[in-house]
N, C-alpha and C. Protein backbone atom coordinates (compact mmCIF):
# COMPACT_ATOMS: atom_id res chain seq x y z
N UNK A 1 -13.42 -6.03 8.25
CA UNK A 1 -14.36 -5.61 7.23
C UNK A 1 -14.75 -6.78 6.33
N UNK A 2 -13.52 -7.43 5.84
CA UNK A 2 -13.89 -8.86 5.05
C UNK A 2 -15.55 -9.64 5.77
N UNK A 3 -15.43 -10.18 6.88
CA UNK A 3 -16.64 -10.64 7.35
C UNK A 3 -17.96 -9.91 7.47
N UNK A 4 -17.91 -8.74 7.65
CA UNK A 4 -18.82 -8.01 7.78
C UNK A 4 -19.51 -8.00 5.77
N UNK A 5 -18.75 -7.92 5.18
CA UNK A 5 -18.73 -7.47 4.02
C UNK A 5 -19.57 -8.56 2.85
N UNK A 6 -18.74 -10.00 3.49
CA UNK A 6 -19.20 -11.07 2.88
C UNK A 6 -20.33 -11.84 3.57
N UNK A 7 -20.50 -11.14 5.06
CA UNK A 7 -22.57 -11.67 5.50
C UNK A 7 -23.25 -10.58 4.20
N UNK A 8 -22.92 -9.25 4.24
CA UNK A 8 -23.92 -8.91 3.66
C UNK A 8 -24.17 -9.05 2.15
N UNK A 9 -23.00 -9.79 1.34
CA UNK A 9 -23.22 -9.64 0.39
C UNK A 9 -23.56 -11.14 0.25
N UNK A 10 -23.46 -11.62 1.12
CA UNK A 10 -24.04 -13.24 1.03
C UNK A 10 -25.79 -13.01 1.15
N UNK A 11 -26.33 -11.74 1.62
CA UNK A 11 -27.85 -11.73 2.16
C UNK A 11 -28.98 -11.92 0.64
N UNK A 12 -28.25 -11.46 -0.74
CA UNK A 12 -28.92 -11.53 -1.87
C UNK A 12 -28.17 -12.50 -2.72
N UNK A 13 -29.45 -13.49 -3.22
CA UNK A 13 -28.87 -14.23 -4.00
C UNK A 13 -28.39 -13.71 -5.51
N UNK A 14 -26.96 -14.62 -6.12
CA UNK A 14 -26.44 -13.64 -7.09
C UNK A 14 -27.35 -13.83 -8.20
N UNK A 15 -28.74 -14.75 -8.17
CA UNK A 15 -29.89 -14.72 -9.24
C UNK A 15 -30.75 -13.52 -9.09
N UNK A 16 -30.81 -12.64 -8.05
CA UNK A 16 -31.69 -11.54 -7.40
C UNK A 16 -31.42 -10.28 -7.91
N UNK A 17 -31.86 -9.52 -7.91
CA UNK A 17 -31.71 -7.86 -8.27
C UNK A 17 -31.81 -7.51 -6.78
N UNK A 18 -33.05 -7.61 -6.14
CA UNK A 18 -33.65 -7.40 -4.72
C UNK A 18 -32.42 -7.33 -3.60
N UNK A 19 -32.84 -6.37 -3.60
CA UNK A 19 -31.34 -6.67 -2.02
C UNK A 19 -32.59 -6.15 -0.92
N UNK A 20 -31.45 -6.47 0.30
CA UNK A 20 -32.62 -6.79 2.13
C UNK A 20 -33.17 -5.31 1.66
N UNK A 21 -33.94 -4.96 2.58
CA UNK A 21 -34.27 -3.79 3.08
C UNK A 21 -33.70 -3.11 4.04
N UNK A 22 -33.12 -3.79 5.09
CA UNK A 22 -32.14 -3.30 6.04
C UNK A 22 -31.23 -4.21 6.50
N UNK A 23 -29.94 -3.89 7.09
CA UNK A 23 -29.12 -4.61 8.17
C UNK A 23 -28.76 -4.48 9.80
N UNK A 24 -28.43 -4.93 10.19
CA UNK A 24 -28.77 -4.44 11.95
C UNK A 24 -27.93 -5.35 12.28
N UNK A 25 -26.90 -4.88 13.44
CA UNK A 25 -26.16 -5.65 14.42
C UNK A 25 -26.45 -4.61 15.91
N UNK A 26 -25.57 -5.53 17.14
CA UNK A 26 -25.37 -4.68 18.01
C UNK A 26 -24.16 -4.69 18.46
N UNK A 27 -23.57 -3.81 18.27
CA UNK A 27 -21.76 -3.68 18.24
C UNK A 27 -21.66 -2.35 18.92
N UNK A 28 -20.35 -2.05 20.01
CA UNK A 28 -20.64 -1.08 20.43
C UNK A 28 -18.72 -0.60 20.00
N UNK A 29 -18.35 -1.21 18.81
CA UNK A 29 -17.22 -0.61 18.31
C UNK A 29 -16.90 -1.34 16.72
N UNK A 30 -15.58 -2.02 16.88
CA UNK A 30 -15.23 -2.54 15.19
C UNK A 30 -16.23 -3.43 14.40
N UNK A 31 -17.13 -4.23 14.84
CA UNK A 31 -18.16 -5.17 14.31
C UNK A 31 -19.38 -3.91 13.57
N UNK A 32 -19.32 -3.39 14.23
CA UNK A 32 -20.70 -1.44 13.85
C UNK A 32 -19.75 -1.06 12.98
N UNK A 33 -19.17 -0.90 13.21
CA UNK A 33 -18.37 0.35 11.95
C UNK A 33 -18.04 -0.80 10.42
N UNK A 34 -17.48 -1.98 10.71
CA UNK A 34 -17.56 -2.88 10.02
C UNK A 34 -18.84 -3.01 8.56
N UNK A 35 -20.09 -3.42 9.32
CA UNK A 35 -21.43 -3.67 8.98
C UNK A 35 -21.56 -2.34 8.53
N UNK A 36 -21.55 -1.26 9.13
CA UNK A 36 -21.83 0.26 8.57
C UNK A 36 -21.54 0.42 7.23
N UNK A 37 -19.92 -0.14 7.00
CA UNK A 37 -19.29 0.22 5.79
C UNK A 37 -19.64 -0.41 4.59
N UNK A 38 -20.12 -2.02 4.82
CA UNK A 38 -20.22 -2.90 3.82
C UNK A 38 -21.83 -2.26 3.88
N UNK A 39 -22.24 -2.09 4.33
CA UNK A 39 -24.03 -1.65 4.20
C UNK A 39 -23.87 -0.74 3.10
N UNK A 40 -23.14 0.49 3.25
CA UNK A 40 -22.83 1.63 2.42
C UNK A 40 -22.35 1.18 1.13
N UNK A 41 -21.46 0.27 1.42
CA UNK A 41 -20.90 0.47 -0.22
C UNK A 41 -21.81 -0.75 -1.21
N UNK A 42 -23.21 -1.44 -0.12
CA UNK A 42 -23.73 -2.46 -0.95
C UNK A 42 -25.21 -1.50 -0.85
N UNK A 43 -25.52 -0.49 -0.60
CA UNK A 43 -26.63 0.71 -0.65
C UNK A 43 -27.90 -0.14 0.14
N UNK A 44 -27.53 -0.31 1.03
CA UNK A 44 -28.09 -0.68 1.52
C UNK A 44 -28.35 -0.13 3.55
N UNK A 45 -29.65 -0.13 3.92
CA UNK A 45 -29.23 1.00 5.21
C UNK A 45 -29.17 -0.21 6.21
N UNK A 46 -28.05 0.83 7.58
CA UNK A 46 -27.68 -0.50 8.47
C UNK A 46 -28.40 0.37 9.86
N UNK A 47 -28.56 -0.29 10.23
CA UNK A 47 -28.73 -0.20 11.97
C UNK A 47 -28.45 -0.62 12.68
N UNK A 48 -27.58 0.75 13.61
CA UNK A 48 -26.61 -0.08 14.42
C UNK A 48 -26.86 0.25 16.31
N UNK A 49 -27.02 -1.06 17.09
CA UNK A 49 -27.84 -1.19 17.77
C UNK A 49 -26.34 -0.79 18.99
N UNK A 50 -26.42 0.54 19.85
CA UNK A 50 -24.97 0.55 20.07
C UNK A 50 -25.58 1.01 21.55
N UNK A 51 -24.88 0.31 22.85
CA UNK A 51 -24.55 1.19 24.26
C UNK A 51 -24.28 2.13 24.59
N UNK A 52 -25.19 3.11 24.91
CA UNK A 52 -24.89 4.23 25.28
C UNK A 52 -23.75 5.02 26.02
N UNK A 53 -23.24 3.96 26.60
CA UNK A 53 -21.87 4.30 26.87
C UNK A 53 -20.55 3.64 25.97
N UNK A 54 -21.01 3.70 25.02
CA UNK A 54 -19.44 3.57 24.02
C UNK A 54 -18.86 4.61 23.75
N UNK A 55 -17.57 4.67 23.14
CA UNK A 55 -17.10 5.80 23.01
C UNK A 55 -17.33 6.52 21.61
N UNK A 56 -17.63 7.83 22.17
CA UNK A 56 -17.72 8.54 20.90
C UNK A 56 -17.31 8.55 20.12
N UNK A 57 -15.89 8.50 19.44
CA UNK A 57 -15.00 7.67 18.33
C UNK A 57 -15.62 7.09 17.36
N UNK A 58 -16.52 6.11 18.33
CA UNK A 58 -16.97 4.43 17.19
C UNK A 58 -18.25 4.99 16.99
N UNK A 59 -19.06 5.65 17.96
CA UNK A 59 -20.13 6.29 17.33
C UNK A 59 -20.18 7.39 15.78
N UNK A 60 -19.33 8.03 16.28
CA UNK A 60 -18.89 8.86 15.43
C UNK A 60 -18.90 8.10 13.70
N UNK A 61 -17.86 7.18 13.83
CA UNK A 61 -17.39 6.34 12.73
C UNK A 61 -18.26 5.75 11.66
N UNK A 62 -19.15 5.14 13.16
CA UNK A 62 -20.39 4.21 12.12
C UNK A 62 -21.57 5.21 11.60
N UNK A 63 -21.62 6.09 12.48
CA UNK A 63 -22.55 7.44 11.61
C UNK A 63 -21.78 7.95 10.35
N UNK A 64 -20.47 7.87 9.91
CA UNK A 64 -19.79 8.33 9.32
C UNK A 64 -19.94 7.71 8.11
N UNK A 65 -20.41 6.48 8.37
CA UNK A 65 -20.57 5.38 7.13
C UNK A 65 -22.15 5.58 6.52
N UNK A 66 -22.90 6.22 7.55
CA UNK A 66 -24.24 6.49 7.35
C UNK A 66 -25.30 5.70 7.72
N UNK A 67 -25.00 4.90 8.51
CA UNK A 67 -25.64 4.37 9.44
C UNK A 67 -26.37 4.91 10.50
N UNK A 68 -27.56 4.23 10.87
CA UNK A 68 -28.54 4.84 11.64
C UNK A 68 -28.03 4.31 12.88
N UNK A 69 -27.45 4.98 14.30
CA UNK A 69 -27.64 4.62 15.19
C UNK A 69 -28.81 4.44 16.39
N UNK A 70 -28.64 3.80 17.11
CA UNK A 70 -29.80 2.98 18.11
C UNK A 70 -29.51 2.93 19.40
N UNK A 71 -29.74 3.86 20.23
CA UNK A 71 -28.67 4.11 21.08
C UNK A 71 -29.43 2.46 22.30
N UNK A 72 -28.90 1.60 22.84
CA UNK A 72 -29.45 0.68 24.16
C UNK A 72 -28.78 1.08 25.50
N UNK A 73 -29.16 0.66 26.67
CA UNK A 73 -28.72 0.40 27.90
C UNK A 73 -27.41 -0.27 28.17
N UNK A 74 -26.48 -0.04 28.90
CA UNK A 74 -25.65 -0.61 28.93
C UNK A 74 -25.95 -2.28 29.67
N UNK A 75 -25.22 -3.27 29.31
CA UNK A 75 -26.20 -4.93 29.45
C UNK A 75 -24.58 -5.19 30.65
N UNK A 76 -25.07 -5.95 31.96
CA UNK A 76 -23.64 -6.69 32.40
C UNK A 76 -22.98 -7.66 31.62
């Protein structure tokens, strides 16, 4: 969570009010749920770009944080 936490709070400078408009990774487990959480607690919305074949668990999780999922193709 630390890394996830400190990209996004690195995305606004601490002279800014303005924060992003969105965040987006493609994680199809701990890196998504990660980004999900720090998105949430910096109010900010994430999108999370996830393989349709992950397991429901991590889907579950990062929706849990309130994150928009994105479902892709599974890639070799």
């Amino acid at each position: 969570i630390r890394g996830a936490l400190n990209a996004v709070k690195g995305l606004t400078p601490a002279t800014s009010e303005e924060k992003p408009k969105a965040v987006v990774t493609h994680s199809s487990g701990n890196h998504g749920q990660a980004l999900a959480y720090a998105a949430k607690l910096e109010g900010i919305p994430a999108y999370i770009v996830v393989p349709e074949t992950a397991p429901n668990c991590k889907k579950l999780a990062i929706q849990a944080y309130g994150a928009s999922i994105v479902y892709s193709e599974q890639s070799d």
